[in-house]
Protein backbone atom coordinates (compact mmCIF):
# COMPACT_ATOMS: atom_id res chain seq x y z
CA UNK A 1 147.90 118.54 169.73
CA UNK A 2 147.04 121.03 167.39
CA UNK A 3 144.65 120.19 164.65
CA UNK A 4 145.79 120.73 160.86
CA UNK A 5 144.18 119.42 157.68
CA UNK A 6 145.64 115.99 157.02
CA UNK A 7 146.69 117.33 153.48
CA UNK A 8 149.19 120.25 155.15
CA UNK A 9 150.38 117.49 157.69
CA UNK A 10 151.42 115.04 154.62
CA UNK A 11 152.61 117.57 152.97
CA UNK A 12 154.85 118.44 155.42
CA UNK A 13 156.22 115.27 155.79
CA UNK A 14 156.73 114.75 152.25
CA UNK A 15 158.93 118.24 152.19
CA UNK A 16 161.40 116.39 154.73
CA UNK A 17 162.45 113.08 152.31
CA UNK A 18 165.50 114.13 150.76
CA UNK A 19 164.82 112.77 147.39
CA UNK A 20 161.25 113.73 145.98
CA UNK A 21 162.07 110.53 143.46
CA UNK A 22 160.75 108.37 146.59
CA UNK A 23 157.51 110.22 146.15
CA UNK A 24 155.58 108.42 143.71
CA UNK A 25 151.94 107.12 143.02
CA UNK A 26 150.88 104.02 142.76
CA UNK A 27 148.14 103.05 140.32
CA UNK A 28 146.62 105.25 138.03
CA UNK A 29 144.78 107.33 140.43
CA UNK A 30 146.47 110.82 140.30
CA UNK A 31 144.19 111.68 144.03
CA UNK A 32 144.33 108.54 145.75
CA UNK A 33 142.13 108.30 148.79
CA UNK A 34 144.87 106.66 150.51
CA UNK A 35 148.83 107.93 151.20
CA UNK A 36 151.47 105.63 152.54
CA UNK A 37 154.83 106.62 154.25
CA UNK A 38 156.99 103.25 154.65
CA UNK A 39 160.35 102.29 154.09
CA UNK A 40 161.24 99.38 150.93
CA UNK A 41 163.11 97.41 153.62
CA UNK A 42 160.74 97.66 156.37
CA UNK A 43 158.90 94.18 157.50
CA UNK A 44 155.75 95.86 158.34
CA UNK A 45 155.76 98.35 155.30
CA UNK A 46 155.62 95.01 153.47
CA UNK A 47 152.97 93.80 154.99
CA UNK A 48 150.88 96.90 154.01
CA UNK A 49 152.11 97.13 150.62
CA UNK A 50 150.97 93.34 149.88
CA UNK A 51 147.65 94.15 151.00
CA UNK A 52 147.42 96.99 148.58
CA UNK A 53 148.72 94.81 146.32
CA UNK A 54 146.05 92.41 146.62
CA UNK A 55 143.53 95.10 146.66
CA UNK A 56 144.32 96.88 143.97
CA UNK A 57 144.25 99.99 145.54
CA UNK A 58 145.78 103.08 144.06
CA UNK A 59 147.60 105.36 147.01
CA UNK A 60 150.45 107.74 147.03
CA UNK A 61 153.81 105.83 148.03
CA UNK A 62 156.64 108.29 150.43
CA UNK A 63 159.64 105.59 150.89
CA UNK A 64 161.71 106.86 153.54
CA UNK A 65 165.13 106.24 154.83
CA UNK A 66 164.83 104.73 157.60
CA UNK A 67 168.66 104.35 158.67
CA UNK A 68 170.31 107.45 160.73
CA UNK A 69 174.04 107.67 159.24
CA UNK A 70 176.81 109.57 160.31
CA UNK A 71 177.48 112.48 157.52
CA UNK A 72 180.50 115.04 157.36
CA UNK A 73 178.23 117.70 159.20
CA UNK A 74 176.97 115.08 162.10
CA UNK A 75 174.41 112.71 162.22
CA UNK A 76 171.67 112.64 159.90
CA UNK A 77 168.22 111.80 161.14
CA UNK A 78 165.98 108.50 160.01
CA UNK A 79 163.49 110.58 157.50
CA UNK A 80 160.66 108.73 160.11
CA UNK A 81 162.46 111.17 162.83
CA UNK A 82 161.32 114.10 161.57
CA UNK A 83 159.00 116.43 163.22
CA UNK A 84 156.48 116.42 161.00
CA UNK A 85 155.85 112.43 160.46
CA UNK A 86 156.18 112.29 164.55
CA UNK A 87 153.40 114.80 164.52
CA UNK A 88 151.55 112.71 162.33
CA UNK A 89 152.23 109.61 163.74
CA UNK A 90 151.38 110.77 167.29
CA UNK A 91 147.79 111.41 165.88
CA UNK A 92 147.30 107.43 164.71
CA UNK A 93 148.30 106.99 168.71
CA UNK A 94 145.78 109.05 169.69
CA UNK A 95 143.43 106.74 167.80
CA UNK A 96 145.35 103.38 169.34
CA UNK A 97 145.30 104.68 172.97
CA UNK A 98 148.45 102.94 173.92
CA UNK A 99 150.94 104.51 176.12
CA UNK A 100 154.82 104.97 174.32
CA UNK A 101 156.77 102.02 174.12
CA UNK A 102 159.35 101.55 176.99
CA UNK A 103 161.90 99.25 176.02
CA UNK A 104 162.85 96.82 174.09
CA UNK A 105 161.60 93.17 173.24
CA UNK A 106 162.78 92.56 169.66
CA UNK A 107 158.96 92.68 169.07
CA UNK A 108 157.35 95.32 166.85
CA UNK A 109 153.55 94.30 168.37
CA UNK A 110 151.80 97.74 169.60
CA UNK A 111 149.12 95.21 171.02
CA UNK A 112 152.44 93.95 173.82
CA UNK A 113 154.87 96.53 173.43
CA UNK A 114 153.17 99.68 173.42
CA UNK A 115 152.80 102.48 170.65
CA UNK A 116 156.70 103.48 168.87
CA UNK A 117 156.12 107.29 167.65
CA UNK A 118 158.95 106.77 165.72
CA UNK A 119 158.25 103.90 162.97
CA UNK A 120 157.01 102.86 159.37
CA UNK A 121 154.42 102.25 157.72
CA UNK A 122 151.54 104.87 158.61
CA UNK A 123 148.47 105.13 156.33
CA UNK A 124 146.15 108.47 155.65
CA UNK A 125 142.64 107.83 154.26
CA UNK A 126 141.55 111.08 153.13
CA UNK A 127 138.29 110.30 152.63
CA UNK A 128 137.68 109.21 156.21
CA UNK A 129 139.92 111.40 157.62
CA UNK A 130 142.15 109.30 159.26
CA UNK A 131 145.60 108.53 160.32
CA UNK A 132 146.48 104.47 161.26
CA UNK A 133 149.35 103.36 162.56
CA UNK A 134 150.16 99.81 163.34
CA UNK A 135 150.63 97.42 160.13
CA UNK A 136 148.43 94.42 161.74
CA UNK A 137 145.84 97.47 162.17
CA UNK A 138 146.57 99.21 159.16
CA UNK A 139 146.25 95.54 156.87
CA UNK A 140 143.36 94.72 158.62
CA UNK A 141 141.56 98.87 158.09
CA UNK A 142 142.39 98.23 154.78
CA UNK A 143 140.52 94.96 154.23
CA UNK A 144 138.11 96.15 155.67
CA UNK A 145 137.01 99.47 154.08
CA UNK A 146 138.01 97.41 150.66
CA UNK A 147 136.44 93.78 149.90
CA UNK A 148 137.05 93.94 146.61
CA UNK A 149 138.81 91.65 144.85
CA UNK A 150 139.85 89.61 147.66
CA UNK A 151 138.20 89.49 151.20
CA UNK A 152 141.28 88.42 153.47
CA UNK A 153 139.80 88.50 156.53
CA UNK A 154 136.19 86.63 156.53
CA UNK A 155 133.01 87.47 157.99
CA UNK A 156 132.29 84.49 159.18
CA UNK A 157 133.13 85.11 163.43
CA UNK A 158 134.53 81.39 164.15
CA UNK A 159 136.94 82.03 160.44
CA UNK A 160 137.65 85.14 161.62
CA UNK A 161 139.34 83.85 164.70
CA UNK A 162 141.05 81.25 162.85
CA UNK A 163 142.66 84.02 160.35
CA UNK A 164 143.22 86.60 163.04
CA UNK A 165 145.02 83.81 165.47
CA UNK A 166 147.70 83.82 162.65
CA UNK A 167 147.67 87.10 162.57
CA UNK A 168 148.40 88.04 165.87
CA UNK A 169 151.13 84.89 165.86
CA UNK A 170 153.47 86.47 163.50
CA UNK A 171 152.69 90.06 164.37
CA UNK A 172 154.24 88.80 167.53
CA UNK A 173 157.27 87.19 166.44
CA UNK A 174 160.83 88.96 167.14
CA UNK A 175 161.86 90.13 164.15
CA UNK A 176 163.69 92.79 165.54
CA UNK A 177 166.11 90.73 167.61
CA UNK A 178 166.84 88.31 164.46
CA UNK A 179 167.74 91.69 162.43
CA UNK A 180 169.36 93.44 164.85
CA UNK A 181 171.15 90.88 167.31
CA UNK A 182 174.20 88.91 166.64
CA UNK A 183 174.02 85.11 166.99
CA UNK A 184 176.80 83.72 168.81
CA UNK A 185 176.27 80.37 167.10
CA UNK A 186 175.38 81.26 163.43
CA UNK A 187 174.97 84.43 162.52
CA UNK A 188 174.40 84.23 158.86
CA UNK A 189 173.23 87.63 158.42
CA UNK A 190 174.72 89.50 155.22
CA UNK A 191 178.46 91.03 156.29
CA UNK A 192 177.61 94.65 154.95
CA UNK A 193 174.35 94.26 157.45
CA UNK A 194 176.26 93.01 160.29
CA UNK A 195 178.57 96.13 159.90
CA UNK A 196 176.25 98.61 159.55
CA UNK A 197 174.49 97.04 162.74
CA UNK A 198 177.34 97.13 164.78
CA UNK A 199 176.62 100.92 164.50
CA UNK A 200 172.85 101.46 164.09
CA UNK A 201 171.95 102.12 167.53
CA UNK A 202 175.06 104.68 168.27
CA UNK A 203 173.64 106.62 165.64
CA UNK A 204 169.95 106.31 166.37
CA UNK A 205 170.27 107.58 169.42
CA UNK A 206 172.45 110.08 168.37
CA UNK A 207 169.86 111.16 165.77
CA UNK A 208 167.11 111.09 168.11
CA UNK A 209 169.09 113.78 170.59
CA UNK A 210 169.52 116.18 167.87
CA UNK A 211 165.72 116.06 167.48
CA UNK A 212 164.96 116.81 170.85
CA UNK A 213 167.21 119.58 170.75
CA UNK A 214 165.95 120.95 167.16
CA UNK A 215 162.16 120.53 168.99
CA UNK A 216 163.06 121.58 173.04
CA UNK A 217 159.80 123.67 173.26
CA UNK A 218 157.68 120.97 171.94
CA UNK A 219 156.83 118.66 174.72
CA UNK A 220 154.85 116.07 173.16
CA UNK A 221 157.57 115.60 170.74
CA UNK A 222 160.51 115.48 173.59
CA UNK A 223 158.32 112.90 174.91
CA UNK A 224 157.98 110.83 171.67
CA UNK A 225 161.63 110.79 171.08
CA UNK A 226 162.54 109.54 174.63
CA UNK A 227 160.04 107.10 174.94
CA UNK A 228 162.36 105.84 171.35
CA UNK A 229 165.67 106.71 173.20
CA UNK A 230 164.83 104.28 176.03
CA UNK A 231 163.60 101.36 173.18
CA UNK A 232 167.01 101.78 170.96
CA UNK A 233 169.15 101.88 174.05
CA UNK A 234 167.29 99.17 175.13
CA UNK A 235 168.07 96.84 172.35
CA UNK A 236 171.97 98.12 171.88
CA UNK A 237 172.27 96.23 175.60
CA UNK A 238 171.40 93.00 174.33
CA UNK A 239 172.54 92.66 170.57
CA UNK A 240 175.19 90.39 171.65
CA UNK A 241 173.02 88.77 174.01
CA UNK A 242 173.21 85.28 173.64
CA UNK A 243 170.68 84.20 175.23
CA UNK A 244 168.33 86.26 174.08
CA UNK A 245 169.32 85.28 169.96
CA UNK A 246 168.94 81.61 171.32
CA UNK A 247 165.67 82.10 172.76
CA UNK A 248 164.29 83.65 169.63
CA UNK A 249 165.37 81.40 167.06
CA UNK A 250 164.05 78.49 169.82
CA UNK A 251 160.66 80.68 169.59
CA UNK A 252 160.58 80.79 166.22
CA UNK A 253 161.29 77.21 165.76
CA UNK A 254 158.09 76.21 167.71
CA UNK A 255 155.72 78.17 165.88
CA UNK A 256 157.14 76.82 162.35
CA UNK A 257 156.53 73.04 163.62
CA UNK A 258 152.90 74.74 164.84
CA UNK A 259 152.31 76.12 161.30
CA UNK A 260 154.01 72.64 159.71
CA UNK A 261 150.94 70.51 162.02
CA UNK A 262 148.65 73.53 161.16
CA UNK A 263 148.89 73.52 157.18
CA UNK A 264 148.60 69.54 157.83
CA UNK A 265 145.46 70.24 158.42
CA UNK A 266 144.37 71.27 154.97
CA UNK A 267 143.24 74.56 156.93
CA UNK A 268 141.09 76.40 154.37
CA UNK A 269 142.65 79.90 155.48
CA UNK A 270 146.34 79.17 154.93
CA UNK A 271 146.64 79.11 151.58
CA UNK A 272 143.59 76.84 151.22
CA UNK A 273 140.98 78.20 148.93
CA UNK A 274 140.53 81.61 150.54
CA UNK A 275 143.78 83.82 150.48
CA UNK A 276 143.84 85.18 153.81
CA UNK A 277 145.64 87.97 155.94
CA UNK A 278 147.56 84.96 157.83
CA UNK A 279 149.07 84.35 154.53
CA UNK A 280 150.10 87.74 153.56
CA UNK A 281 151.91 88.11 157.05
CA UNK A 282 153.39 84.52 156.95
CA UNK A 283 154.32 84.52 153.29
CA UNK A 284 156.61 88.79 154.15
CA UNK A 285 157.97 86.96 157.42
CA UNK A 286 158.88 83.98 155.78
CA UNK A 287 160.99 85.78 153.16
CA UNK A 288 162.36 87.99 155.99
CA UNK A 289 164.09 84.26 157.58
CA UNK A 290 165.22 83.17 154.67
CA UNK A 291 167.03 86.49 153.81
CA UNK A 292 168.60 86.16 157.13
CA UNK A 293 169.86 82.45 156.67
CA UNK A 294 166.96 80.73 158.65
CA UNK A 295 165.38 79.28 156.08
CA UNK A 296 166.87 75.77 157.25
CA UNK A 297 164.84 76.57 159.95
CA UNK A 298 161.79 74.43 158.39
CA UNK A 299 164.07 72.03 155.95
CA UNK A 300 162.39 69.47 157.98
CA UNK A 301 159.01 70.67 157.80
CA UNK A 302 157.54 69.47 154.43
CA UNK A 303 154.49 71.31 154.77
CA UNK A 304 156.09 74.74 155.52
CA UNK A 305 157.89 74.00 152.80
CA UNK A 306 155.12 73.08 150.49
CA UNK A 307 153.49 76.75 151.88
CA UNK A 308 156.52 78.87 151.26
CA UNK A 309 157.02 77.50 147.79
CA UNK A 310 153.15 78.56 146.83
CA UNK A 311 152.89 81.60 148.22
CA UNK A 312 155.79 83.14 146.55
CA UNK A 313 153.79 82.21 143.36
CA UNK A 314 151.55 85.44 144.65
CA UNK A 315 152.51 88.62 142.12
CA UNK A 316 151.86 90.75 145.58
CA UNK A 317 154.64 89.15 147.37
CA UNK A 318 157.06 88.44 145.16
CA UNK A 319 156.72 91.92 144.41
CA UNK A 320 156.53 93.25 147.97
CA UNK A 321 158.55 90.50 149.85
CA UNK A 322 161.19 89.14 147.46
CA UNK A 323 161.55 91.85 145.32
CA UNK A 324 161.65 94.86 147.65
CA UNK A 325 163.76 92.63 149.90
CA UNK A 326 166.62 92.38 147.15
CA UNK A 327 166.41 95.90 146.07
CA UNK A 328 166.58 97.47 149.41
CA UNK A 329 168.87 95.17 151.68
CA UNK A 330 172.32 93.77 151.14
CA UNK A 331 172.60 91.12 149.10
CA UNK A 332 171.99 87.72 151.10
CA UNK A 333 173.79 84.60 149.64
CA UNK A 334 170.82 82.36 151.48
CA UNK A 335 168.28 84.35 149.40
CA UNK A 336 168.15 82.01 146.31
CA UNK A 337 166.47 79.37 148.64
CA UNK A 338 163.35 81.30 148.48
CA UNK A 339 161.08 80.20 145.64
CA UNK A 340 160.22 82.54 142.68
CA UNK A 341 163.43 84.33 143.33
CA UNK A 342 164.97 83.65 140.22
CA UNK A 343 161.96 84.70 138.45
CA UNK A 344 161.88 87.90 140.72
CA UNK A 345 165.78 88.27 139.61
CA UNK A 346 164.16 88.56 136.19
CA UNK A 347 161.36 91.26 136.40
């Protein structure tokens, strides 16, 4: 891959988001060290935008559109499709050393699934020159080149292990199949979402042809794109797999009466007296269920319960979770379940 300065390669990516309004810095720094492309809506960008959050630290924001649609000229690429932030993306995977992802698990994990040159969030640090990919690896950069004011993954090894077991738990769950897929049981997904989902994948695909075309004489990108092709294809086979939605609400289910025993345990990196990475990634997920209706998923789990309700008193995810969530997705009538909403509502 050629080499460019990381400042021409953002920039280029920034000229390709329609509206320059989703541009915008965050904090008061007017050269932040750090630039993020993400998406309001996106799981992971949430993630990353929490730990920011809870570090304080100022960075230049790109929200992109992260939905192909079908316009009166054709189909209009996912901003994240683009040339440019595939370029830029495919030098984080470089860095990761993970071959493409090729196919599709409902899991976003690069650790399992391989490395998706076609996704938000990505993170530049300009001062160390660097492109990361990979929200578990970009949270966990970020805590570490930043202790201050909270330390969310500790120092301590066996800690450590205890945080970064959580970590790697939800990072793992299959959030894409409980977005995407339709439950033949109870599917209690917004209508508006499960219409435009009954479409997404037609038109991702479609998008991701017209890039190969528009970029024919640059392998690496062909490449990129069908290594995508194969995943999106992949996951339009089984959206109305039945099994498959059964299997990962059955998953999900046993790692919410894990946490429920786990939290039992007055563990002192859940929401205990150190604020952890485990409980940014649990507190964005479980805002994610109960936007999709699953929040009845842990009625019987008193101390899941007990969890969600306190950390959705945290500014950084009521902000980055609830908030985000109701300004970027359609409205979800199982929403209000989620507690600090109607103070969120009020912000």
């Amino acid at each position: 891959m050629t080499k460019h300065p990381l400042k021409s390669l953002a920039a280029s990516v920034r000229a390709a988001i329609a509206d320059p309004a989703r541009t915008t810095f965050v904090g008061s720094d007017a050269n932040p060290r750090f630039e993020l492309f993400h998406a309001a809506s996106s799981l992971c960008s949430q993630k990353v935008r929490t730990v920011l959050f809870e570090k304080q630290l100022p960075y230049r924001s790109n929200d992109m559109k992260i939905l192909s649609s079908m316009g009166p000229d054709g189909v209009v690429p996912a901003e994240h499709y683009h040339a440019p932030y595939v370029g830029l993306r495919l030098i984080a995977g470089e860095e990761i050393g993970r071959e493409f992802v090729s196919g599709y698990s409902g899991r976003t994990s690069v650790q399992t699934e391989g490395f998706d040159p076609c996704v938000v969030p990505l993170l530049v640090d300009y001062e160390a020159s660097r492109v990361i990919a990979d929200s578990r690896r970009i949270c966990c950069y970020l805590d570490a080149v930043s202790r201050n004011p909270v330390q969310l993954v500790p120092e301590d090894a066996d800690a450590r292990a205890l945080v970064m077991q959580q970590v790697d738990i939800v990072d793992r769950i299959p959030n894409g199949t409980l977005l995407y897929g339709f439950h033949p049981d109870a599917d209690l997904r917004p209508e508006a979402l499960r219409t435009v989902m009954e479409s997404v994948y037609d038109y991702k695909v479609a998008a991701l042809k017209a890039m190969i075309d528009a970029n024919a004489d640059n392998a690496e990108l062909v490449s990129a794109y069908r290594a995508k092709i194969a995943k999106e294809q992949g996951g339009k086979s089984v959206r109305h797999d039945a099994a498959l939605q059964r299997a990962a609400r059955d998953h999900v289910a046993v790692l919410l009466a894990d946490l429920d025993r786990l939290l039992g345990t007055s563990s002192p990196y859940l929401l205990g007296p150190h604020f952890s990475l485990g409980d940014v990634l649990w507190g964005v997920n479980l805002t994610r269920l109960a936007y999709l209706g699953l929040a009845s998923m842990w009625k019987d789990r008193p101390n899941v319960i007990r969890y969600v309700n306190a950390l959705l008193t945290r500014p950084s995810l009521r902000k980055e979770a609830v908030r985000a969530t109701m300004d970027s997705m359609p409205p979800s009538r199982y929403f209000d379940v989620v507690s600090g909403t109607a103070e969120v509502a009020s912000m």
